[in-house]
C-alpha atoms as a PDB file:
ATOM      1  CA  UNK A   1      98.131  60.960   5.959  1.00  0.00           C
ATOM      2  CA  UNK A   2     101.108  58.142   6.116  1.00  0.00           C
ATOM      3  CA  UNK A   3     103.584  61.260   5.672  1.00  0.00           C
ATOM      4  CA  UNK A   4     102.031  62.761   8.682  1.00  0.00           C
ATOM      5  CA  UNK A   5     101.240  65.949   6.588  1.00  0.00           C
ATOM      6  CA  UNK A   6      97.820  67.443   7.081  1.00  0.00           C
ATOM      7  CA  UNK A   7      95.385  66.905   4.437  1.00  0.00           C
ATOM      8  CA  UNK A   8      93.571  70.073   3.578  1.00  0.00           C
ATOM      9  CA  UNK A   9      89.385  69.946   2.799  1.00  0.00           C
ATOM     10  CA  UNK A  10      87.297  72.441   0.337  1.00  0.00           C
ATOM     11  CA  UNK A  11      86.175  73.914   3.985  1.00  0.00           C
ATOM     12  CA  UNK A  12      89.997  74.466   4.804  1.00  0.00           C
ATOM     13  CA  UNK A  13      90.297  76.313   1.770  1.00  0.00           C
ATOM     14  CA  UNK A  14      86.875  78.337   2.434  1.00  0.00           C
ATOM     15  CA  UNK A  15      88.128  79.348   5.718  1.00  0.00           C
ATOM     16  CA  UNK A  16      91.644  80.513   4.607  1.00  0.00           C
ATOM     17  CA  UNK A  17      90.156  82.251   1.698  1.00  0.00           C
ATOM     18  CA  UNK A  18      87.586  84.464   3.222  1.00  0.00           C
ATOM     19  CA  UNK A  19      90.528  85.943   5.199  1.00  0.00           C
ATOM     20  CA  UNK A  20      92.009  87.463   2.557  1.00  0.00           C
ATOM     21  CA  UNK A  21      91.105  91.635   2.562  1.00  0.00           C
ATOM     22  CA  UNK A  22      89.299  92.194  -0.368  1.00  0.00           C
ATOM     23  CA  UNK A  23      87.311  89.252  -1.186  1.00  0.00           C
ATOM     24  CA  UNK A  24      83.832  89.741  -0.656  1.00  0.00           C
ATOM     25  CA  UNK A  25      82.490  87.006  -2.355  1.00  0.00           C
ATOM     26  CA  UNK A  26      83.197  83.442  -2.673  1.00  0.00           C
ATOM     27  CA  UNK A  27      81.364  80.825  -4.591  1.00  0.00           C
ATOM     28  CA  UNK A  28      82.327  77.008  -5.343  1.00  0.00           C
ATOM     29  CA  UNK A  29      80.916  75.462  -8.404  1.00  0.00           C
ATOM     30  CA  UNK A  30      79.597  72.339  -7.494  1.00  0.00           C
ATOM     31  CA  UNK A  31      80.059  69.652  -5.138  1.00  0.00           C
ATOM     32  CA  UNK A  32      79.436  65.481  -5.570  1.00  0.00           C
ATOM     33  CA  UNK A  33      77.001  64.540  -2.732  1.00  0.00           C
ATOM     34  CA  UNK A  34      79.565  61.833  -1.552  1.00  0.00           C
ATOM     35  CA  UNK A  35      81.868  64.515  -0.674  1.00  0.00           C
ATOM     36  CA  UNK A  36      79.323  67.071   0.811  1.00  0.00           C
ATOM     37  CA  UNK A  37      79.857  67.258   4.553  1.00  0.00           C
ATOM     38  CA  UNK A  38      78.006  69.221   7.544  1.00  0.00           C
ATOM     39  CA  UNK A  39      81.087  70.951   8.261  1.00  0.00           C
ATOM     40  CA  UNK A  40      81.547  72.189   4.768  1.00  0.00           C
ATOM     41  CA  UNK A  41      77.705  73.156   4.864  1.00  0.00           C
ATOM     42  CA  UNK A  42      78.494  75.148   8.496  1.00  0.00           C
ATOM     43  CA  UNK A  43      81.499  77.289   7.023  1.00  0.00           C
ATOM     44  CA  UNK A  44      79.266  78.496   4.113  1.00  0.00           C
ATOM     45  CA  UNK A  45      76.889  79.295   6.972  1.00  0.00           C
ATOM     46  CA  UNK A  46      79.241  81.136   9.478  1.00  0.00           C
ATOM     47  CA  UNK A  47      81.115  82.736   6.426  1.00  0.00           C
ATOM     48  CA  UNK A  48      79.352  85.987   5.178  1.00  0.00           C
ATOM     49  CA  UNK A  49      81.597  85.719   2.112  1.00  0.00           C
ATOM     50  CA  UNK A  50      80.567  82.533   0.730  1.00  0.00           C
ATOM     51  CA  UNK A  51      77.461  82.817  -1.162  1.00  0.00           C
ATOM     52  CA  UNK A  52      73.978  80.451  -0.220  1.00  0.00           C
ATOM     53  CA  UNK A  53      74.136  79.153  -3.183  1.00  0.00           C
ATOM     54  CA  UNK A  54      75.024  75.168  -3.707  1.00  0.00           C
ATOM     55  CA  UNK A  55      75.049  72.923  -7.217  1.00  0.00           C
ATOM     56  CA  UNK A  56      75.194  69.114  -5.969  1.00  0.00           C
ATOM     57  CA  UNK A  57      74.107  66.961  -8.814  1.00  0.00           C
ATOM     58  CA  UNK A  58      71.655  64.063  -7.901  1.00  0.00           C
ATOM     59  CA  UNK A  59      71.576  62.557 -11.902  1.00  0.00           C
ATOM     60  CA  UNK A  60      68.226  60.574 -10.614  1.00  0.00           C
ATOM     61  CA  UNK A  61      65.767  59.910  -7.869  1.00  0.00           C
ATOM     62  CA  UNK A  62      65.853  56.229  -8.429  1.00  0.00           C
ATOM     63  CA  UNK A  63      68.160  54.323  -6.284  1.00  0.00           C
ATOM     64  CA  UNK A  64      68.505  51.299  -9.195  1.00  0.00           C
ATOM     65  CA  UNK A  65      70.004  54.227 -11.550  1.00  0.00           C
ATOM     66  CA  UNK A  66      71.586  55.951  -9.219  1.00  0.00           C
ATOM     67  CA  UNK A  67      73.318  52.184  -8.782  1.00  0.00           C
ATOM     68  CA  UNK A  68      73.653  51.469 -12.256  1.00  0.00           C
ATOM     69  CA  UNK A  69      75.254  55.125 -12.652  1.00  0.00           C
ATOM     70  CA  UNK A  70      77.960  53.990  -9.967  1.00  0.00           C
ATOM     71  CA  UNK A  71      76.965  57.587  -8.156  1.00  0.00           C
ATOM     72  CA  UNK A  72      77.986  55.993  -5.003  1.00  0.00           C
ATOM     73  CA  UNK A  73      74.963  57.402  -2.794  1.00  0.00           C
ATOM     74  CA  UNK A  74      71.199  57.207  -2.694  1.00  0.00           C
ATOM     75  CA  UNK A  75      68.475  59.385  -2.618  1.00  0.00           C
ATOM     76  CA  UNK A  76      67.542  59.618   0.868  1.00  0.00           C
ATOM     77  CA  UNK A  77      71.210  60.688   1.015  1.00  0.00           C
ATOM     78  CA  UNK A  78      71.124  63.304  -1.103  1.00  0.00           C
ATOM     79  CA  UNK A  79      67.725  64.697   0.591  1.00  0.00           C
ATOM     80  CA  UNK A  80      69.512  64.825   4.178  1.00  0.00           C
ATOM     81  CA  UNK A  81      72.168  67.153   2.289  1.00  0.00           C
ATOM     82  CA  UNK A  82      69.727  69.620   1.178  1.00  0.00           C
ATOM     83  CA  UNK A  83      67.599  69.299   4.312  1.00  0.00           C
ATOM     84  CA  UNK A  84      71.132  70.066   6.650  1.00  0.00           C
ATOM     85  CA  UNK A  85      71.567  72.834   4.077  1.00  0.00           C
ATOM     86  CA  UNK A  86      68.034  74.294   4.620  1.00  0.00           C
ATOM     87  CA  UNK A  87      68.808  73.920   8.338  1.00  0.00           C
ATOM     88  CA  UNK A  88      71.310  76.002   8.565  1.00  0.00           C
ATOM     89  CA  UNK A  89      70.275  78.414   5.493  1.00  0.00           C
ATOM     90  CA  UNK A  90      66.600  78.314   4.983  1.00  0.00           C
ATOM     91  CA  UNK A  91      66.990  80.474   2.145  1.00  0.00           C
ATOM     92  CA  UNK A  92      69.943  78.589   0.311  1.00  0.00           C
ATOM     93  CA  UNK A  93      69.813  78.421  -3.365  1.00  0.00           C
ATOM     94  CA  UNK A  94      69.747  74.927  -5.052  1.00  0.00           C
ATOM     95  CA  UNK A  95      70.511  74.078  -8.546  1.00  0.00           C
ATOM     96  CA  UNK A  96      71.524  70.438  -9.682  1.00  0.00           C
ATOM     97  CA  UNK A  97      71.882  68.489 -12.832  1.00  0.00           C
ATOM     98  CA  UNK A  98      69.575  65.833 -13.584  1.00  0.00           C
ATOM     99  CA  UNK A  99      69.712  63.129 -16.517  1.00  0.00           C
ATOM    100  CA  UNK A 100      66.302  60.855 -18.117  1.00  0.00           C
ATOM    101  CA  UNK A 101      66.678  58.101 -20.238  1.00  0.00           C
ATOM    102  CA  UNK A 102      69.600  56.396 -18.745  1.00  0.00           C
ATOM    103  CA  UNK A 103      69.998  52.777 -20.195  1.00  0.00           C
ATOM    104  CA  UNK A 104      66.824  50.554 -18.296  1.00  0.00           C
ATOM    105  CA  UNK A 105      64.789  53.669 -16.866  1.00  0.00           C
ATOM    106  CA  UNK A 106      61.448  52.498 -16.112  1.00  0.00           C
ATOM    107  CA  UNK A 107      58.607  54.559 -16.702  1.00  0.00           C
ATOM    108  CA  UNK A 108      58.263  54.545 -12.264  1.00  0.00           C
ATOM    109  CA  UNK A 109      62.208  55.146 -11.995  1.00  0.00           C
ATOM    110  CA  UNK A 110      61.639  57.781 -14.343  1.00  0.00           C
ATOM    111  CA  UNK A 111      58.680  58.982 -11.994  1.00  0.00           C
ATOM    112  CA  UNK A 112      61.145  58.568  -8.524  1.00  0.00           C
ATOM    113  CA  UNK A 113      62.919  61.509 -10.190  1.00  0.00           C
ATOM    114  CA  UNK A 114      59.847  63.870 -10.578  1.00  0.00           C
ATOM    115  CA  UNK A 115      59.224  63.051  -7.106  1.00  0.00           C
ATOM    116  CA  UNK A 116      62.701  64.404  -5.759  1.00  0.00           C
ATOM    117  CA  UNK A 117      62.425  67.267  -8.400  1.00  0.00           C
ATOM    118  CA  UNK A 118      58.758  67.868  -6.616  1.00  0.00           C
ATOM    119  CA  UNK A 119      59.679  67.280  -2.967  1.00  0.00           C
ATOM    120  CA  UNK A 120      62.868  69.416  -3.358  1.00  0.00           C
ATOM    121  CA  UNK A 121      62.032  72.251  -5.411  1.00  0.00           C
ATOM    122  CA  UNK A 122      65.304  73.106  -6.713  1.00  0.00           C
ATOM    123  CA  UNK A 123      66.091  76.880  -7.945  1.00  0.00           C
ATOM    124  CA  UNK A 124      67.936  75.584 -11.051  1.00  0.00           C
ATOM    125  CA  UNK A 125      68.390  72.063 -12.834  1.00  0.00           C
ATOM    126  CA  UNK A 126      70.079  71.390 -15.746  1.00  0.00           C
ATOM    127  CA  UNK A 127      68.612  68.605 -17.379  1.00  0.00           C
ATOM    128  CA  UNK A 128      69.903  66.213 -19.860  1.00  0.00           C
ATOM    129  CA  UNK A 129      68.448  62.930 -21.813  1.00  0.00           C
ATOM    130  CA  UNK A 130      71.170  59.932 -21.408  1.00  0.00           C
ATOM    131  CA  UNK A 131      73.271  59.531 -24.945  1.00  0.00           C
ATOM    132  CA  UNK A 132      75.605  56.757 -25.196  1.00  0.00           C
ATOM    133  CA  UNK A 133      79.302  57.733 -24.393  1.00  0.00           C
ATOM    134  CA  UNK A 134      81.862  55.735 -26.140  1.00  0.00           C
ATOM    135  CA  UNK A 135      84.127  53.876 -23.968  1.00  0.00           C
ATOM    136  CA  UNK A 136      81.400  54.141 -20.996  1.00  0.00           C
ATOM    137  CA  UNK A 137      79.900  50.786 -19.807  1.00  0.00           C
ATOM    138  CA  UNK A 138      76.237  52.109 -19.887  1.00  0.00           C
ATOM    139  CA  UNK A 139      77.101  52.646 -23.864  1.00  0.00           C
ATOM    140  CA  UNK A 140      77.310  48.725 -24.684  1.00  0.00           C
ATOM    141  CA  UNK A 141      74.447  47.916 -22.612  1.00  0.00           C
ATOM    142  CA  UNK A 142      71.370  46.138 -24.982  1.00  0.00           C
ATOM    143  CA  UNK A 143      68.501  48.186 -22.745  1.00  0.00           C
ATOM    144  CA  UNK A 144      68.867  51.738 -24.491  1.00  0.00           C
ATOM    145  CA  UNK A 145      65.522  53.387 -24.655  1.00  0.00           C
ATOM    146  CA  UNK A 146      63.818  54.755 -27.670  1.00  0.00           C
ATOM    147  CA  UNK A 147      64.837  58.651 -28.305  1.00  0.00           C
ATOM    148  CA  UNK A 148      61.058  59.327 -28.432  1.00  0.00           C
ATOM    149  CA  UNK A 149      61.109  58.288 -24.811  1.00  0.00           C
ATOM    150  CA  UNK A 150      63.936  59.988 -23.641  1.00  0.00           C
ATOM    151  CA  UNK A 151      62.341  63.142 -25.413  1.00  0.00           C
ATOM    152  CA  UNK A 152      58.968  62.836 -23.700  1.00  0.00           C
ATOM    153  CA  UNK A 153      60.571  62.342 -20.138  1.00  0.00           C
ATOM    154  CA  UNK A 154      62.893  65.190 -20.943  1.00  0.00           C
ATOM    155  CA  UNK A 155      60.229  68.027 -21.183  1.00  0.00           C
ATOM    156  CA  UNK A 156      57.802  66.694 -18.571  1.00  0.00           C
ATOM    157  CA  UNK A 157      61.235  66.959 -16.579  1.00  0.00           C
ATOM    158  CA  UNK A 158      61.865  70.677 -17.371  1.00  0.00           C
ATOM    159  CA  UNK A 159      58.279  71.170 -17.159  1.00  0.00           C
ATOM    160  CA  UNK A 160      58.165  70.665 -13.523  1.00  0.00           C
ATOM    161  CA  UNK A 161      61.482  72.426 -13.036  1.00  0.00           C
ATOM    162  CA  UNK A 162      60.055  75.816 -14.659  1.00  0.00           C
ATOM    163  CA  UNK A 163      57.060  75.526 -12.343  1.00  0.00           C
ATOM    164  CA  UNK A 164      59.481  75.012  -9.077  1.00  0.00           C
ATOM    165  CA  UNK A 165      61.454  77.205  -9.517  1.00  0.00           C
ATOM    166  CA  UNK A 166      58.951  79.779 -11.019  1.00  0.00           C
ATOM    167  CA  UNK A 167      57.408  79.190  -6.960  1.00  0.00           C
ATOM    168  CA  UNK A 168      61.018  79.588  -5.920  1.00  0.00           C
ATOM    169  CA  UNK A 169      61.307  83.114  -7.772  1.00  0.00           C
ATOM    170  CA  UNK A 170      58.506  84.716  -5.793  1.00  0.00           C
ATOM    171  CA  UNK A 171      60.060  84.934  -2.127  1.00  0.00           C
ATOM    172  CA  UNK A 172      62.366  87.371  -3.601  1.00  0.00           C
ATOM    173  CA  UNK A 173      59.667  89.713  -4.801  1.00  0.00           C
ATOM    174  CA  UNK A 174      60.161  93.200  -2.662  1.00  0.00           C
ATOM    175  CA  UNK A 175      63.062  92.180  -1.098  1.00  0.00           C
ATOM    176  CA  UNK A 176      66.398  94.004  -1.724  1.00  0.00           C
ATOM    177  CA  UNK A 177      69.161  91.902  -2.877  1.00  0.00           C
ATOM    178  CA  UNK A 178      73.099  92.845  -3.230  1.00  0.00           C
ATOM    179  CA  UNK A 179      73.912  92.049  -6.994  1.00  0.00           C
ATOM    180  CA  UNK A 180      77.230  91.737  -8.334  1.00  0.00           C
ATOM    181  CA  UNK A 181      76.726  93.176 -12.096  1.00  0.00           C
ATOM    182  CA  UNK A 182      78.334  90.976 -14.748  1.00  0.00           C
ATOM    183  CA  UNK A 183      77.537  92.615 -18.159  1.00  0.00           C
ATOM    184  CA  UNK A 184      75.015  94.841 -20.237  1.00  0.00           C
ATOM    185  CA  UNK A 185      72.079  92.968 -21.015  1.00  0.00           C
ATOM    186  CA  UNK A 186      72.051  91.859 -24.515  1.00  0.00           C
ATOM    187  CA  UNK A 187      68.505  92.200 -25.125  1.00  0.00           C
ATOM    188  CA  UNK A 188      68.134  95.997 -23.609  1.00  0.00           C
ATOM    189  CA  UNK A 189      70.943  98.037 -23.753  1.00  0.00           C
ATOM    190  CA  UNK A 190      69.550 100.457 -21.008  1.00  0.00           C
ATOM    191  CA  UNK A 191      69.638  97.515 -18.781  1.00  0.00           C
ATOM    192  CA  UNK A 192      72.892  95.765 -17.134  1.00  0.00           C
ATOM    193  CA  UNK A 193      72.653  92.267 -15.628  1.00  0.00           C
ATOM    194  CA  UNK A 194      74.143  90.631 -12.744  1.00  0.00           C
ATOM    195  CA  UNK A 195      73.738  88.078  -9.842  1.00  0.00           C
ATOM    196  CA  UNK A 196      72.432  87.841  -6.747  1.00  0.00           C
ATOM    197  CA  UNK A 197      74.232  85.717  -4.015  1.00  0.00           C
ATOM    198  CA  UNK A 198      71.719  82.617  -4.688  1.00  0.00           C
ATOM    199  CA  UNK A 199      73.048  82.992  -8.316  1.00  0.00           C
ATOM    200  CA  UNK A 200      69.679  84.513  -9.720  1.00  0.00           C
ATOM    201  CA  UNK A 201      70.146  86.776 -12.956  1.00  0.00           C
ATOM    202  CA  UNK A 202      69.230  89.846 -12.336  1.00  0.00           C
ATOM    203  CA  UNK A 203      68.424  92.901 -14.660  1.00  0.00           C
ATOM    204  CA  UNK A 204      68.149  96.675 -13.401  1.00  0.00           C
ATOM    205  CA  UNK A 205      68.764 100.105 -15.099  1.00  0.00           C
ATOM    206  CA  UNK A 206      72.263 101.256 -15.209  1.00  0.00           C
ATOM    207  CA  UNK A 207      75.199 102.172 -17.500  1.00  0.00           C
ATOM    208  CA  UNK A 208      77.338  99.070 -17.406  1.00  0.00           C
ATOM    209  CA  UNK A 209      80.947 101.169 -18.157  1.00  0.00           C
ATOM    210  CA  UNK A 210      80.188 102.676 -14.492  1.00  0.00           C
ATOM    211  CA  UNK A 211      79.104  99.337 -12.922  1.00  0.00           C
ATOM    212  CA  UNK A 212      80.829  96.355 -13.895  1.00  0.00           C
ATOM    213  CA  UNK A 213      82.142  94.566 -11.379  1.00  0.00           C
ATOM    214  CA  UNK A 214      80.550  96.391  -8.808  1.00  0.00           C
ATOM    215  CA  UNK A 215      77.996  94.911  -5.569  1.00  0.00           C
ATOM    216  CA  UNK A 216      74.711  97.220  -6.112  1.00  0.00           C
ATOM    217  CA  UNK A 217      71.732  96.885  -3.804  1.00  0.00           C
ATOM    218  CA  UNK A 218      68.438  96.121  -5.983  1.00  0.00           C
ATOM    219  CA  UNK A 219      65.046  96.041  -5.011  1.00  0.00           C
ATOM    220  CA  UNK A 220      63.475  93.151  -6.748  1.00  0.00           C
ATOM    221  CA  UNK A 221      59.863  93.986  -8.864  1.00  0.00           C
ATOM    222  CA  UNK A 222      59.532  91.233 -10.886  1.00  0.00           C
ATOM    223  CA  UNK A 223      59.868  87.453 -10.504  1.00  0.00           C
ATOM    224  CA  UNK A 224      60.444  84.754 -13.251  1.00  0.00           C
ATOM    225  CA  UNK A 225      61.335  81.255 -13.060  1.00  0.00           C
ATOM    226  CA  UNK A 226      65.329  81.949 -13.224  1.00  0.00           C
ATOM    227  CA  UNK A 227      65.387  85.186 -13.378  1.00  0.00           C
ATOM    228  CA  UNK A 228      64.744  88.564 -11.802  1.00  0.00           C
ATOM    229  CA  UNK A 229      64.267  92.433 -12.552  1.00  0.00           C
ATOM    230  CA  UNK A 230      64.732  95.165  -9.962  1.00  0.00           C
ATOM    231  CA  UNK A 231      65.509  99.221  -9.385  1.00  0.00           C
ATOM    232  CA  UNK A 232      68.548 100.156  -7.965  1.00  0.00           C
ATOM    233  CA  UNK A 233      68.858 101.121  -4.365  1.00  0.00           C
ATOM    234  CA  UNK A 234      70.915 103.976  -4.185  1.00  0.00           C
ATOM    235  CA  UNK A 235      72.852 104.436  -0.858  1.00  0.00           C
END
């Protein structure tokens, strides 16, 4: 900088972090692709506490949206990201967010973002149809699309997301994962729920007042589209 003062990055911050004693898992929420560099990709590769897991929002597959968005990237951009990720971490976990219906989305725009959704195969997506924002440029423009339309695209969108990531779900079948628990599960109260270091939820027997808070090993039995269910692995 002009002051001559270092400017720290998100990787800086990874780095430092991890060497604090006691920290044994580190997780960033989400990252815009503009900012999303190899070097921050190679820390959460050569740092065991930083979990595989990356949310980089694409919005849409369409370069004219993504244009029209002002997203400041394109999507052969955003595809080299997740390829350098898979590079480095084959198994990396991607979720994104994703929005239909923005003001002037073509029925083949629309289509461009199946196609990345397809191609990628992303382990979680939340998905949105475009509403009008007030004091938002997009909001005043005269091409808003019918809300049937924006409907329609919406669940062939999450359609195609439950089947990816459904296909994503299986490689963890037999495999034992480390699972930080989180909480009881709400729907079985001889269960307790937690996450996996790709962020999948993940439900085992157990007595939550001993576990909370606590990295379990589980051996995964049963594979959903975002979720999992496993035995514990005692030690």
């Amino acid at each position: 900088t002009e002051s001559g003062r270092h400017q720290h990055t998100l990787t800086d911050l990874l780095y430092y972090v991890s060497n604090i004693p006691g920290i044994e898992r580190l997780r960033f929420a989400t990252s815009h692709p503009r900012y999303f560099t190899e070097r921050l990709i190679r820390a959460c590769h050569e740092l065991p506490e930083v979990c595989e897991h990356f949310h980089i929002p694409f919005q849409s597959g369409d370069n004219d949206i993504l244009k029209a968005m002002a997203r400041g990237y394109t999507h052969q951009k955003y595809r080299r990201i997740i390829n350098t990720i898979r590079d480095y971490m084959p198994d990396a976990s991607i979720s994104a967010d994703a929005i239909v219906g923005f003001p002037g989305e073509t029925e083949a725009q629309f289509e461009n973002t199946l196609k990345l959704v397809d191609d990628i195969g992303f382990d979680q997506l939340n998905t949105a149809a475009y509403s009008p924002r007030p004091g938002t440029p997009a909001a005043l423009w005269e091409n808003q699309l019918p809300e049937e339309v924006k409907c329609d695209r919406l669940q062939r969108l999450n359609h195609l997301v439950a089947v990816k990531a459904a296909e994503r779900s299986q490689r963890y079948l037999g495999r034992i994962e480390e699972v930080l628990v989180e909480d009881q599960n709400p729907k079985d109260n001889t269960q307790v729920m937690g996450r996996t270091k790709g962020n999948r939820l993940t439900f085992f027997s157990g007595d939550i007042n001993h576990l909370k808070g606590e990295l379990v090993l589980v051996k995964i039995t049963e594979a959903r589209a975002f979720s999992l269910t496993g035995q514990r692995v005692e030690e």
